[in-house]
C-alpha atoms as a PDB file:
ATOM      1  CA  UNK A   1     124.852  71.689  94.517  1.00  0.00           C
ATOM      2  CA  UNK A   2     123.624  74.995  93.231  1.00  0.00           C
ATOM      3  CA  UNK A   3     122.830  78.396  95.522  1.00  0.00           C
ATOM      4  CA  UNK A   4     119.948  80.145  94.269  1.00  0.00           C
ATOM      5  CA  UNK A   5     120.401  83.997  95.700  1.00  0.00           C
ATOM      6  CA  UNK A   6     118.222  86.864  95.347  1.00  0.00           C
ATOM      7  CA  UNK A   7     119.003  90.290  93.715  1.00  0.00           C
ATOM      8  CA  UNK A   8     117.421  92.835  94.728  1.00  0.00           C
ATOM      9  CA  UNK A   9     116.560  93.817  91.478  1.00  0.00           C
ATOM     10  CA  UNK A  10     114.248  90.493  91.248  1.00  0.00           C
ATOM     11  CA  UNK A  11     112.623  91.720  94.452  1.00  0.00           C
ATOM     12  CA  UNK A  12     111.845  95.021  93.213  1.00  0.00           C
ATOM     13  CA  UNK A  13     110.264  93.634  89.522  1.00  0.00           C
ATOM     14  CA  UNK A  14     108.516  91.115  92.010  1.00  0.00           C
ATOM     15  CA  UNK A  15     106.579  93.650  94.312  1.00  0.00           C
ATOM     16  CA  UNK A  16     105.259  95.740  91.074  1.00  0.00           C
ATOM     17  CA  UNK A  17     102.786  91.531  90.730  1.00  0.00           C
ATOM     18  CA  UNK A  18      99.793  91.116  91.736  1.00  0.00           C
ATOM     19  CA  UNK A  19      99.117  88.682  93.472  1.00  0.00           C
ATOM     20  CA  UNK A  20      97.915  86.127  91.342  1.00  0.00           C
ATOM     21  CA  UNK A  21     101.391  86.396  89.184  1.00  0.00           C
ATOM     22  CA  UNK A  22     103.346  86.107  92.570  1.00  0.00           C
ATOM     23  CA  UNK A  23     101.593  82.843  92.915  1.00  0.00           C
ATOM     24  CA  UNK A  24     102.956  82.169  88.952  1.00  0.00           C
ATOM     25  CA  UNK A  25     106.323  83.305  89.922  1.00  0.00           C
ATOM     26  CA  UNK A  26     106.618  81.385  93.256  1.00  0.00           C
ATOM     27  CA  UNK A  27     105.159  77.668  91.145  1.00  0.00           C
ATOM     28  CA  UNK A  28     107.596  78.273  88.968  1.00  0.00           C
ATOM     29  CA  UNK A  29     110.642  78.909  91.186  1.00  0.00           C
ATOM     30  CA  UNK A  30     109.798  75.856  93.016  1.00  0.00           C
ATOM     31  CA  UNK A  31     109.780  73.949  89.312  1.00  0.00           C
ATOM     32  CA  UNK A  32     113.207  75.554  88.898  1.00  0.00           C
ATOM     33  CA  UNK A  33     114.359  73.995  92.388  1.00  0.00           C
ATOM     34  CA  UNK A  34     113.061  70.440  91.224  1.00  0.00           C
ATOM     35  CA  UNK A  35     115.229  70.768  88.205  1.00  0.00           C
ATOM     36  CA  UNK A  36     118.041  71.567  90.385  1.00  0.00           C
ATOM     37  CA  UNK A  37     117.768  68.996  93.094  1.00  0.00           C
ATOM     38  CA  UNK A  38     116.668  66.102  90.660  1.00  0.00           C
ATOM     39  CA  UNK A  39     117.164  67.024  87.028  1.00  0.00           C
ATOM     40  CA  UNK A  40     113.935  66.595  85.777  1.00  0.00           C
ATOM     41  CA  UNK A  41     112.858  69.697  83.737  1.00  0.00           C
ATOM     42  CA  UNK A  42     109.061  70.127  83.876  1.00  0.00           C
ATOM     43  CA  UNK A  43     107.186  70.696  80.754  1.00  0.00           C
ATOM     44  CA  UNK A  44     106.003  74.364  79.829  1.00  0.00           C
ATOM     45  CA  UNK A  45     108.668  75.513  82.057  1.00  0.00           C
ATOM     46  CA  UNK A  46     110.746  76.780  79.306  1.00  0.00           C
ATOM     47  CA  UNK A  47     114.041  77.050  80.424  1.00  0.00           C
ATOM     48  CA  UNK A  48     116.366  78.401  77.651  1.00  0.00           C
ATOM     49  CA  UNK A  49     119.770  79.671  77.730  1.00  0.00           C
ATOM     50  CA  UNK A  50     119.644  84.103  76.282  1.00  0.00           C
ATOM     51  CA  UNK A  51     123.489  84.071  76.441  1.00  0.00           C
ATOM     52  CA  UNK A  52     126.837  82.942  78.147  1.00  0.00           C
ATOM     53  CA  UNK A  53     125.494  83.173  81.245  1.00  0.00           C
ATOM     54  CA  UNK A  54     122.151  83.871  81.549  1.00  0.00           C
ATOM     55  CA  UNK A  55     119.022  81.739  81.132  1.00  0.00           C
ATOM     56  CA  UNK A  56     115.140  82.699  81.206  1.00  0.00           C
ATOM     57  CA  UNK A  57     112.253  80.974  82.758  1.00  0.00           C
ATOM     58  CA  UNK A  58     108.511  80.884  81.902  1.00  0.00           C
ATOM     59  CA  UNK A  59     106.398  82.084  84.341  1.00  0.00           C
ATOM     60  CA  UNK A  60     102.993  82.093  81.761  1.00  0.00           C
ATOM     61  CA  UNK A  61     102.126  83.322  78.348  1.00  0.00           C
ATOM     62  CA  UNK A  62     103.809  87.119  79.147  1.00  0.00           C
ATOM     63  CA  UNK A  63     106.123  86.387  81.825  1.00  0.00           C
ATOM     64  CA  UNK A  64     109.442  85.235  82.442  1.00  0.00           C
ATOM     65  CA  UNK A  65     112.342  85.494  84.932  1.00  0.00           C
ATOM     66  CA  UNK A  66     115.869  85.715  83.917  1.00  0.00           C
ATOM     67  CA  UNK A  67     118.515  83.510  85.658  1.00  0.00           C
ATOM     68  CA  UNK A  68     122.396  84.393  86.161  1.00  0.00           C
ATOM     69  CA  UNK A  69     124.710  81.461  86.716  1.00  0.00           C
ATOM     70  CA  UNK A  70     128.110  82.227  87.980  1.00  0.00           C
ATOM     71  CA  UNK A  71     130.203  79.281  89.499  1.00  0.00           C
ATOM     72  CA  UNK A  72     127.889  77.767  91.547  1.00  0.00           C
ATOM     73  CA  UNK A  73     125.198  80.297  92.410  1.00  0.00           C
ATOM     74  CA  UNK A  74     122.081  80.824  90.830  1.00  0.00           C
ATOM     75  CA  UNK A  75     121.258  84.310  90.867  1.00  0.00           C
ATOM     76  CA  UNK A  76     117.402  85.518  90.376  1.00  0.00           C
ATOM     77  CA  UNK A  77     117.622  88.454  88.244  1.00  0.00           C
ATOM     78  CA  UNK A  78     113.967  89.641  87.097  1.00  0.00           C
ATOM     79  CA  UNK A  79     111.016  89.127  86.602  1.00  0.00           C
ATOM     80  CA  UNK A  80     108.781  90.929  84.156  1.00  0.00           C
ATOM     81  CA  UNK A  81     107.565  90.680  80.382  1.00  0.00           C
ATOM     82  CA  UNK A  82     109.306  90.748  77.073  1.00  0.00           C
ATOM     83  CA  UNK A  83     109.950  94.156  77.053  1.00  0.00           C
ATOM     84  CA  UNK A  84     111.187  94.470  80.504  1.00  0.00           C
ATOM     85  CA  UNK A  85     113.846  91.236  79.555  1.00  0.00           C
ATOM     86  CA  UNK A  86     114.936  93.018  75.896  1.00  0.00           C
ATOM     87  CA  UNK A  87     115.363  96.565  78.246  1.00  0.00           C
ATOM     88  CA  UNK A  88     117.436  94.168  80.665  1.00  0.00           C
ATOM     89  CA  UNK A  89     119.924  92.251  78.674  1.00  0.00           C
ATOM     90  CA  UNK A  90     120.091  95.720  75.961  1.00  0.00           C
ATOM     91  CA  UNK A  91     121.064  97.250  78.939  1.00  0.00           C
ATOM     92  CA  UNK A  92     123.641  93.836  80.450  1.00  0.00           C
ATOM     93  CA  UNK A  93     124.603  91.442  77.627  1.00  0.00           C
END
């Protein structure tokens, strides 16, 4: 079983939303939590592995959330477009 924490770094990407993309985000995090719990990777979800240990999410057409798995915790990262992720794993590869 799989802990899904919080950074606040995804907090901070995830007040700059409106409201509409929070929706986005918060379909898509529960998408990510039926993979977990039953395995079944919904379609347009995009879940692809960036490097050893991190993964990215589609939120829609511009947005995405990056994923840190360590052990057994699944850490929330960001959340932002492709330029925000490039800036991000320039900055931690």
């Amino acid at each position: 079983m799989k802990i899904i924490k919080i950074l606040p770094s995804f907090e901070h990407t995830l007040k700059k939303l409106s409201h509409i993309d929070k929706e986005k985000v918060k379909k898509a995090l529960n998408n990510i939590n039926k993979f977990l719990t039953d395995g079944t990777l919904p379609a347009g979800l995009g879940f692809k592995k960036i490097n050893k240990n991190k993964y990215e999410i589609r939120v829609d057409i511009r947005l995405r959330i990056i994923l840190k798995l360590e052990q057994d915790i699944l850490y929330l990262v960001l959340v932002g477009n492709h330029k925000d992720i490039i800036s991000y794993l320039r900055k931690y590869r």
